[in-house]
Protein backbone atom coordinates (compact mmCIF):
# COMPACT_ATOMS: atom_id res chain seq x y z
CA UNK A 1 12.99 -7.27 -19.75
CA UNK A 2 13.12 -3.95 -18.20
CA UNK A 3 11.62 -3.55 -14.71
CA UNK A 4 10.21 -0.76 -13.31
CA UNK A 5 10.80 0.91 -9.87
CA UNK A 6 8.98 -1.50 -6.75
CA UNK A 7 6.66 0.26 -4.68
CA UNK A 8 5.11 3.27 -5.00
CA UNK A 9 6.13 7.14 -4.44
CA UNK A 10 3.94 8.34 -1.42
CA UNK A 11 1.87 10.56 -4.00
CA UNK A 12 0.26 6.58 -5.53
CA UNK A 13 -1.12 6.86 -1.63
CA UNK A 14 -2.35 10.27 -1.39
CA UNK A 15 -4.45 10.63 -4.63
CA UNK A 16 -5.97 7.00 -3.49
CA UNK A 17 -7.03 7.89 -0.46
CA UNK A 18 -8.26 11.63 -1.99
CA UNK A 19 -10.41 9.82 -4.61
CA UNK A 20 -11.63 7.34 -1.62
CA UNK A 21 -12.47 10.47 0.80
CA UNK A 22 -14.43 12.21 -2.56
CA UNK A 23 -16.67 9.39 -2.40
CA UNK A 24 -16.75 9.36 1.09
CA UNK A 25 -18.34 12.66 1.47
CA UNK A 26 -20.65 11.80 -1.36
CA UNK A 27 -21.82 9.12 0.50
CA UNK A 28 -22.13 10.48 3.80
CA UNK A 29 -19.15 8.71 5.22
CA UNK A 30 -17.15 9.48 8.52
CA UNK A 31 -14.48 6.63 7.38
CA UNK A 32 -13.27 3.44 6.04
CA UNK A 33 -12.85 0.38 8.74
CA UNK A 34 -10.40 -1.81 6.70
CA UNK A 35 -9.72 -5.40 8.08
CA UNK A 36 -8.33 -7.17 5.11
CA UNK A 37 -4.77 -7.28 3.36
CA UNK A 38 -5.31 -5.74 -0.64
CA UNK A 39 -7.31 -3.02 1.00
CA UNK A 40 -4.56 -2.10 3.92
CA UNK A 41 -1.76 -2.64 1.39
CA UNK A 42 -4.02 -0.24 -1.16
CA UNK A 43 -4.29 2.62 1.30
CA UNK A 44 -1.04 2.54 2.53
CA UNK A 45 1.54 -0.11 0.90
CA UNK A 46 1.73 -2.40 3.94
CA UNK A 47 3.43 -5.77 2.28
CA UNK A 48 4.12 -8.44 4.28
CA UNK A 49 3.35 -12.36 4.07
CA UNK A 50 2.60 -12.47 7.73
CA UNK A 51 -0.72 -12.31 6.64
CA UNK A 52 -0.52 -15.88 5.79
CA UNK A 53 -1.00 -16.63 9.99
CA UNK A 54 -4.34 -16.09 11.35
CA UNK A 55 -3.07 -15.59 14.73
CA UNK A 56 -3.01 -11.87 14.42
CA UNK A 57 -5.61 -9.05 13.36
CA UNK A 58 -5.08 -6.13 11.47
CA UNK A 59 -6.95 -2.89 11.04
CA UNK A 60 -7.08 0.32 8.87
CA UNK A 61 -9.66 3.58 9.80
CA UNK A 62 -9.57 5.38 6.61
CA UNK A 63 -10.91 9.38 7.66
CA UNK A 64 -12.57 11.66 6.00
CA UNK A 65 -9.68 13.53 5.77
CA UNK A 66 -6.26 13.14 6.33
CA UNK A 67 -4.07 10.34 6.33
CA UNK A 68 -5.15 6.51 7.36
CA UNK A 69 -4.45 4.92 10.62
CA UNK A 70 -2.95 1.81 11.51
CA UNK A 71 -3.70 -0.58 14.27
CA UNK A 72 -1.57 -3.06 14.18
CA UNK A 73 0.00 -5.67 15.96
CA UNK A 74 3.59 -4.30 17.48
CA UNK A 75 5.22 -6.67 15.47
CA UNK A 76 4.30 -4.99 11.90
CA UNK A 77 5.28 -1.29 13.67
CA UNK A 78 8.60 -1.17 12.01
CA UNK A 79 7.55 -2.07 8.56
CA UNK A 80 4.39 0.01 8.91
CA UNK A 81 7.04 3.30 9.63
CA UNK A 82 8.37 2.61 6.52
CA UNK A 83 5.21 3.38 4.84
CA UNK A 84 3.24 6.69 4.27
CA UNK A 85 1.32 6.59 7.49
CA UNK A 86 2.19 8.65 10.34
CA UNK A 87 -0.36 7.25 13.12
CA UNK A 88 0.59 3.81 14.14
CA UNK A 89 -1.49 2.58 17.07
CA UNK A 90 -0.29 -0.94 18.49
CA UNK A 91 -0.47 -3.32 20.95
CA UNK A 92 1.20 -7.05 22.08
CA UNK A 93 -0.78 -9.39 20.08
CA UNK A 94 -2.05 -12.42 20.12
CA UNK A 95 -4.04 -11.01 22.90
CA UNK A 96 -7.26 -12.90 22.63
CA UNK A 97 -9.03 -10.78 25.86
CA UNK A 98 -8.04 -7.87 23.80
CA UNK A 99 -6.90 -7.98 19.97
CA UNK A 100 -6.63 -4.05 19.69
CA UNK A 101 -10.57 -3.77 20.52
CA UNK A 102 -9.46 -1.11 22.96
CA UNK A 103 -7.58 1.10 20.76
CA UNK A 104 -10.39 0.66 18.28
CA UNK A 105 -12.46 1.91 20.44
CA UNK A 106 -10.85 4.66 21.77
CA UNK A 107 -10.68 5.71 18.10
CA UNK A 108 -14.41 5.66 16.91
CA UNK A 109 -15.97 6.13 19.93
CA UNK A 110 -16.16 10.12 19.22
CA UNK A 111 -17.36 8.96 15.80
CA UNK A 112 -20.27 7.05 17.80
CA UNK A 113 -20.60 9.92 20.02
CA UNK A 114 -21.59 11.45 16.65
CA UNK A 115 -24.32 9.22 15.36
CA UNK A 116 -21.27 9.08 12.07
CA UNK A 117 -21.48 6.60 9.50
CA UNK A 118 -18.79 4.40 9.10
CA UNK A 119 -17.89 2.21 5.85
CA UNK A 120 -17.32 -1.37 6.27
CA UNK A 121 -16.66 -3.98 3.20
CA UNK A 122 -19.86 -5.95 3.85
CA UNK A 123 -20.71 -7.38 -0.06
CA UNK A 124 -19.48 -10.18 -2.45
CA UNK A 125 -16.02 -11.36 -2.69
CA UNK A 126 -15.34 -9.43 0.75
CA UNK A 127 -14.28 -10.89 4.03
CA UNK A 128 -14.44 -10.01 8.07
CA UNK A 129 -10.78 -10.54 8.95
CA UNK A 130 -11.23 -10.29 12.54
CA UNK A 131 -13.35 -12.95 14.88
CA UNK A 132 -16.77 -12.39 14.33
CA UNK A 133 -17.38 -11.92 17.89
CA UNK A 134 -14.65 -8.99 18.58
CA UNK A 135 -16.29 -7.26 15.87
CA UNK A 136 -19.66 -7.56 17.32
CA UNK A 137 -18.29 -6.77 20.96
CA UNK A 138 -16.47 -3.78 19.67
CA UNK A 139 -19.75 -2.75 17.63
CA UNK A 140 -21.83 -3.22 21.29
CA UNK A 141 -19.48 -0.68 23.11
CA UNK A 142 -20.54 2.08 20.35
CA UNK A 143 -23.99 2.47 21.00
CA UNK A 144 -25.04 5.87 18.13
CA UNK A 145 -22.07 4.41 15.35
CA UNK A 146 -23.58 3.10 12.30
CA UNK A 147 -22.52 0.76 9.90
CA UNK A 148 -22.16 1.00 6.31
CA UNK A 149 -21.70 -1.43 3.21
CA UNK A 150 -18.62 0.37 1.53
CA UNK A 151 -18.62 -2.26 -1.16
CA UNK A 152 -18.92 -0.59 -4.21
CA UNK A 153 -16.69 2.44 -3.04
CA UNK A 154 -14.24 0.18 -2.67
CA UNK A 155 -14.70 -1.83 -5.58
CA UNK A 156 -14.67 1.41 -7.74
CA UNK A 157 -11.24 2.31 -6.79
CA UNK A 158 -9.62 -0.72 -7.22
CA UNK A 159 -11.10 -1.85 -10.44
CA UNK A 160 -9.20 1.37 -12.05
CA UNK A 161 -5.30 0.73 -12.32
CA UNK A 162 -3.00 3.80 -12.34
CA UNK A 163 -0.76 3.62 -14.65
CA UNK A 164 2.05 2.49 -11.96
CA UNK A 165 -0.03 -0.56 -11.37
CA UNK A 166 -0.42 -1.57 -14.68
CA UNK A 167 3.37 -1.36 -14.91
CA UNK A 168 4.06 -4.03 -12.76
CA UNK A 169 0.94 -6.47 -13.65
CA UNK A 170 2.44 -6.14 -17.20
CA UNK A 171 6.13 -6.74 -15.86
CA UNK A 172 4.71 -9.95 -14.24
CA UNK A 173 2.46 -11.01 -17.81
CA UNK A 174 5.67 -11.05 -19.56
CA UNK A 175 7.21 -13.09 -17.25
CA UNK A 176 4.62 -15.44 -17.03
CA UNK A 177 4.43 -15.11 -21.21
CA UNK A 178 8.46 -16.30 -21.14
CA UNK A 179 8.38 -19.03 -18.42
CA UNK A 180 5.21 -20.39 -20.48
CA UNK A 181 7.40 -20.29 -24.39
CA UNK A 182 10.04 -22.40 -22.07
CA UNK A 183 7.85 -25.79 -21.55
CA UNK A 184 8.06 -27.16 -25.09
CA UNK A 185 11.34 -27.47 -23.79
CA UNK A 186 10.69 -29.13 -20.66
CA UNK A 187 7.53 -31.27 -20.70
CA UNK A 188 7.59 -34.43 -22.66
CA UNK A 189 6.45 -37.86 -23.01
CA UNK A 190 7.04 -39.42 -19.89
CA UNK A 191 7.15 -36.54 -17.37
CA UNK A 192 5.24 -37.09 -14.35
CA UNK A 193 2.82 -34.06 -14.06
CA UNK A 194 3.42 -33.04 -10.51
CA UNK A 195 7.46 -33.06 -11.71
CA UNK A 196 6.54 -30.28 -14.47
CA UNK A 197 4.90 -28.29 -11.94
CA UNK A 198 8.02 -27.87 -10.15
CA UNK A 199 10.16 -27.06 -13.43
CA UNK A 200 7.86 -24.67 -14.41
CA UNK A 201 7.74 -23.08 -10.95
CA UNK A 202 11.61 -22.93 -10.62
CA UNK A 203 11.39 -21.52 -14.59
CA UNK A 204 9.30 -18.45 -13.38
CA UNK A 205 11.07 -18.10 -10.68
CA UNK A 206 14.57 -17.53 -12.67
CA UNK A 207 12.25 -15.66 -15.39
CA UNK A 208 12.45 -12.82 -12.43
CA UNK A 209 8.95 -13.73 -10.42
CA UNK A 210 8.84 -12.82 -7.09
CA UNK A 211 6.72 -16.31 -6.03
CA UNK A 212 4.59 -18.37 -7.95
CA UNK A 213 1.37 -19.08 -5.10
CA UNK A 214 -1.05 -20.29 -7.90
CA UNK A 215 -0.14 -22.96 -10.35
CA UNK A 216 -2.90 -25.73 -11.19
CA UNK A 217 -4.01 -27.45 -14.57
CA UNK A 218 -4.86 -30.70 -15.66
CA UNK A 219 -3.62 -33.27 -18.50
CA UNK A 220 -5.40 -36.32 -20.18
CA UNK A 221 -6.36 -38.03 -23.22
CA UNK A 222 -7.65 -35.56 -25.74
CA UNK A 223 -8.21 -33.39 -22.85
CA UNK A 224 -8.68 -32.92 -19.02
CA UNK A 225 -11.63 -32.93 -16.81
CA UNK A 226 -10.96 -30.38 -13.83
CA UNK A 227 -8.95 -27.57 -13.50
CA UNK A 228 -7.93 -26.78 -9.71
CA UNK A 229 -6.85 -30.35 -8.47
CA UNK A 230 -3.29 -30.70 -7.11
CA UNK A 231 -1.35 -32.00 -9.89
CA UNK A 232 -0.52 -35.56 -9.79
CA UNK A 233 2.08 -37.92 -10.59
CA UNK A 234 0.74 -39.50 -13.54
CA UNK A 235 2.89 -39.31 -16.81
CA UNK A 236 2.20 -37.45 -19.56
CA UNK A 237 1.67 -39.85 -22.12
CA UNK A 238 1.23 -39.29 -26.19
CA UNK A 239 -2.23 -37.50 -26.52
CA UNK A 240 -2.51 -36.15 -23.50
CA UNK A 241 -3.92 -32.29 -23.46
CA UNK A 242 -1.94 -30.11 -20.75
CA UNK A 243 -3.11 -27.21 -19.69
CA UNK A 244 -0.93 -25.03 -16.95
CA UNK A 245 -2.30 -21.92 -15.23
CA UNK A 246 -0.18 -19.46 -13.63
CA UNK A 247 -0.79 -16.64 -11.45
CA UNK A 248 2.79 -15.79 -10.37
CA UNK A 249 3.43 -12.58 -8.96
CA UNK A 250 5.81 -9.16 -9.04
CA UNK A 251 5.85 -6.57 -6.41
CA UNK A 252 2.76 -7.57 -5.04
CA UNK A 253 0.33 -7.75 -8.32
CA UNK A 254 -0.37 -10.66 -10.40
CA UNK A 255 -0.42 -12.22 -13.68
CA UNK A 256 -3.38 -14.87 -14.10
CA UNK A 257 -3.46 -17.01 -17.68
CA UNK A 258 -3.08 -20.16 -18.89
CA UNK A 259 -1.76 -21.87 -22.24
CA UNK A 260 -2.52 -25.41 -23.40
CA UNK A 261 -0.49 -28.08 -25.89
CA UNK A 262 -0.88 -31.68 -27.32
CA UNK A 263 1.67 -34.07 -26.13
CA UNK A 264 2.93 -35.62 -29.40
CA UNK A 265 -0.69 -35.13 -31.26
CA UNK A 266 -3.83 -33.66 -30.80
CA UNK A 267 -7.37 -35.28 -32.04
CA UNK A 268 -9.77 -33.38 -34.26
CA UNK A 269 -11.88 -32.43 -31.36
CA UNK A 270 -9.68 -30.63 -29.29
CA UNK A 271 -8.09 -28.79 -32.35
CA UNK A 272 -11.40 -27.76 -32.95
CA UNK A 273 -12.19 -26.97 -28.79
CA UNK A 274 -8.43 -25.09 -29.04
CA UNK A 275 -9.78 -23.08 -32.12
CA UNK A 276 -13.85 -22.29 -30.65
CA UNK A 277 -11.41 -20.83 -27.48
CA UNK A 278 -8.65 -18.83 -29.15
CA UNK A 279 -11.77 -17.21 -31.26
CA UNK A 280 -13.95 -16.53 -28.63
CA UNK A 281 -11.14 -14.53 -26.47
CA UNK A 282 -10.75 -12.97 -30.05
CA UNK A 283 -14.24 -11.45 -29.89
CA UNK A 284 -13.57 -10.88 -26.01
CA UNK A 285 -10.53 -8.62 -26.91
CA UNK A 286 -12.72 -7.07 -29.54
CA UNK A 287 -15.68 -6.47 -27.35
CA UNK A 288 -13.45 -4.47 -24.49
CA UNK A 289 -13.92 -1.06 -24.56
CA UNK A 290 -15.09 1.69 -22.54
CA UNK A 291 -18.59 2.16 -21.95
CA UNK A 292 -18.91 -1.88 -22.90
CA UNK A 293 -20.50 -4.13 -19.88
CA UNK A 294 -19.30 -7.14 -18.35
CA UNK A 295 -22.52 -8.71 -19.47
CA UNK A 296 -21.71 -8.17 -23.28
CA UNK A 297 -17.53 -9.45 -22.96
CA UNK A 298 -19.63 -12.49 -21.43
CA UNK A 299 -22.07 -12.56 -24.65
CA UNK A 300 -19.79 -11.63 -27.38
CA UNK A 301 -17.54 -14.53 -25.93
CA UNK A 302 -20.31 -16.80 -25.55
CA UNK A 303 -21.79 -16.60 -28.93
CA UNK A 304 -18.08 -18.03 -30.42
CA UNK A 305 -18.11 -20.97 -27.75
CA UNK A 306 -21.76 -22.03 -28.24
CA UNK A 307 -20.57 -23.43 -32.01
CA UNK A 308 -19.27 -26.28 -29.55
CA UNK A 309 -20.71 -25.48 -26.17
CA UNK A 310 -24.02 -24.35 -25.34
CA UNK A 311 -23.35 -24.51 -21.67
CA UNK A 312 -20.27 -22.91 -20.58
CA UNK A 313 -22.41 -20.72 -18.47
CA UNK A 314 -22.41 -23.54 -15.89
CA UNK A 315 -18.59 -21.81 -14.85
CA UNK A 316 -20.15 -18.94 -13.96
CA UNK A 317 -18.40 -16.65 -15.75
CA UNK A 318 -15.22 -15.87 -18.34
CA UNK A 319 -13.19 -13.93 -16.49
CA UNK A 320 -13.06 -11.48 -13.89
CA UNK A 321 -10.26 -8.27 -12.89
CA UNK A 322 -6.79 -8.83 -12.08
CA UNK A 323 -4.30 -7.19 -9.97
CA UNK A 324 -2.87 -7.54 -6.01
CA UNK A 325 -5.30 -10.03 -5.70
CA UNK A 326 -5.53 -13.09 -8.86
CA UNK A 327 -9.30 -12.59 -9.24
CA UNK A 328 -10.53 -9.34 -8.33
CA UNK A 329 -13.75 -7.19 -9.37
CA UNK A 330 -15.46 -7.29 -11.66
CA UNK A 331 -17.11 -10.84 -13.46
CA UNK A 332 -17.29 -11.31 -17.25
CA UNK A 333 -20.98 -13.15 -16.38
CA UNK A 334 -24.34 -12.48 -17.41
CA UNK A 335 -25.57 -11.32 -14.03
CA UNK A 336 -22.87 -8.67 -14.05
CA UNK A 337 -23.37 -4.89 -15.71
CA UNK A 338 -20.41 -3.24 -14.57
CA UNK A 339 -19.44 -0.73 -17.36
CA UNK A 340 -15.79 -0.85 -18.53
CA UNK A 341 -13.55 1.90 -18.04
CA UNK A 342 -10.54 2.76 -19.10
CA UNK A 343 -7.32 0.91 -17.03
CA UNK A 344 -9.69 -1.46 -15.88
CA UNK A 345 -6.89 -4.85 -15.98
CA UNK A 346 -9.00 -7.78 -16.60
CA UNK A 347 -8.69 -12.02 -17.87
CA UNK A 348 -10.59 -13.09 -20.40
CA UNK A 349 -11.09 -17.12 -20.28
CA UNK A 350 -13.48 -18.04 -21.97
CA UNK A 351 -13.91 -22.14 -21.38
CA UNK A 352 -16.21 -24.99 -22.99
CA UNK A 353 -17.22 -28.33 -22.22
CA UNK A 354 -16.62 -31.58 -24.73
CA UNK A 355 -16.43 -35.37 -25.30
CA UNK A 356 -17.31 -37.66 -22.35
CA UNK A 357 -16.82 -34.83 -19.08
CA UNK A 358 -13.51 -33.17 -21.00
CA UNK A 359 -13.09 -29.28 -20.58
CA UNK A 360 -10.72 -26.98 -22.01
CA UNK A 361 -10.12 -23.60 -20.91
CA UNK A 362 -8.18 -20.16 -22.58
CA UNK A 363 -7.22 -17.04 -20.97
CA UNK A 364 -5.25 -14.18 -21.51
CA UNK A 365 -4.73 -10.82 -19.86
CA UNK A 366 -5.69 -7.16 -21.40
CA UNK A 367 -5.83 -3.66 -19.82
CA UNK A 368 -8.57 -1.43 -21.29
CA UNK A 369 -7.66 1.61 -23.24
CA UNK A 370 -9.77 4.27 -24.64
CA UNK A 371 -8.66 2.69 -28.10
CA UNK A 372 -9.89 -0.81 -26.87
CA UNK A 373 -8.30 -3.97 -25.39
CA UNK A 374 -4.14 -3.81 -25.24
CA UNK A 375 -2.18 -7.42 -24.46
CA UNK A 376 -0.56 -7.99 -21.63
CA UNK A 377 0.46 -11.60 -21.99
CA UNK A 378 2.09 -12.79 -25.42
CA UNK A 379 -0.91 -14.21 -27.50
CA UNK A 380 -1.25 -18.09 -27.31
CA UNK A 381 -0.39 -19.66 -30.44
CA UNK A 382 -3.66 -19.63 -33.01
CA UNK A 383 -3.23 -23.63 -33.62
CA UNK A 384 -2.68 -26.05 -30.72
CA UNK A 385 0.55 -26.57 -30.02
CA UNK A 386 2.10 -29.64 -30.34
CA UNK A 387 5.29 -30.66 -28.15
């Protein structure tokens, strides 16, 4: 499979941070105060897995015009050259007396000077990603700055791949769609689960992903019960149901599905859980078009997995967006009206509940055109598998 080019020219940047600094001025803004890695990485293609420490805080002031600036610990000042941004403010970190509080507030204090608004991701699936109390210190030395939820702004941008982005997510489908045709050839009768994690992590790995941070599933008879335990090291034994779910990544975007099999046969019941699921993500892919709502994928899903399942509600929802992070914006749930666009990436996994606590779960991953839903994975099989 072809790949195509990592990263991103510096015009990906520049028309992001023009369509953020539109809505800025829309909404009254002065600028973006970014703590968190997809939205640093966004604005300016910062990728690093130092973010995995906590030791160290890192910050992104978004203006209304003109490029972004960094504050960053001196350690990320060489990578952060190599990106876009021209204004790299540092300083020795850890420094718990002073983790770049300083230089943020040599930085917005003419902003507070100002009485200027300033947009800060305060809603759901956001996070503070500095100590709570820097942030309110540093707010207590600007006396005249206010404080702004920048959600949705946010969330609008990101929800809408560019066509680069969609690139990549799809490079990283198919290679999560050919590691996943390659266990019928290595799970069997026998294995110990926790061993065919590992084979199948080393199999995407030599498929061409980059890492593999999310695997998790489940296996029992007729079916499993829970879906994010660690695996164990039980055997898979004749009648077992597997289910693996992968959200392996390229370049710094994910893939997120899963695929399920019989091991040596399958019961009536899950056949018939395997076929309520691979028809309700039918009427998922149907239902995804522009100017459709999160709220109907949920419903036009749902109505398929009630023949079987009146309550797969209690999830929450059947699916969500997709892209540098595994579950982004929006939520295929009833509570949620977001209007599809197109390039919106998004999972569809739909799930039900049967037998004595047993769940099954089905998900694949689309990109919305103004045609309708396109594939990125490879389609699961219509029937259950058997292996």
């Amino acid at each position: 499979m072809s790949e195509p080019p990592r990263g991103f020219p510096e015009d990906e940047f520049a028309a992001r941070t023009a369509r953020a600094q539109t809505l800025m001025a829309r909404d009254g803004l002065a600028g973006l105060f970014l703590t968190t890695e997809p939205e640093l990485r966004y604005f300016t293609g910062f990728q690093t897995l130092f973010w995995q420490s906590p030791t160290r805080p890192w910050f992104l002031f978004v203006p209304a015009a003109g490029k972004p600036i960094a504050i960053i610990p001196e350690i990320g000042a060489a990578l952060m050259r190599t990106t876009w941004v021209d204004d790299i403010r540092t300083w020795s970190a850890p420094a718990p007396a002073d983790d770049g509080i300083s230089l943020l507030t040599d930085l917005l204090t003419p902003y507070a000077c100002e009485g200027s608004a300033i947009g800060v991701m305060k809603g759901h699936e956001t996070t503070l990603r500095m100590p709570l109390g820097d942030y309110e210190r540093l707010l207590s030395g600007l006396p005249g700055l206010r404080i702004t939820d920048a959600t949705d702004l946010i969330r609008s941008l990101r929800m809408v791949k560019s066509d680069r982005e969609i690139a990549k997510i799809a490079h990283i489908c198919a290679i999560g769609s050919a590691t996943f045709a390659k266990v019928p050839g290595i799970a069997h009768e026998g294995l110990p689960l926790d061993a065919l994690f590992r084979a199948v992590r080393r199999e995407a790995l030599a498929q061409g992903a980059d890492d593999v941070p999310y695997l998790v599933g489940g296996a029992g008879p007729g079916g499993y019960h829970d879906v994010i335990s660690p695996p164990s090291p039980r055997p898979l034994a004749k009648g077992d149901i597997l289910m693996l779910d992968t959200g392996a990544t390229w370049d710094g975007y994910f893939c997120d599905f899963d695929r399920n099999w019989a091991v040596g046969r399958a019961d009536d019941t899950a056949r018939r859980a395997y076929d309520v699921l691979w028809r309700a993500t039918e009427a998922g892919i149907d239902a995804a078009r522009p100017s459709t709502t999160c709220r109907d994928l949920f419903h036009a899903m749902q109505s398929v997995i009630a023949e079987m399942d009146s309550q797969s509600g209690d999830v929450g929802r059947l699916g969500h967006g997709l892209g540098m992070q595994l579950t982004e914006w929006p939520s295929h749930a009833a509570f949620d009206r977001t209007v599809l666009t197109e390039n919106m990436v998004l999972t569809l996994e739909p799930s039900l509940g049967y037998g004595d606590g047993r769940i099954m779960v089905h998900e694949e991953n689309i990109v919305v055109r103004a045609e309708g839903a396109q594939l990125l994975t490879t389609r699961a099989a219509p029937e259950l598998p058997v292996i």
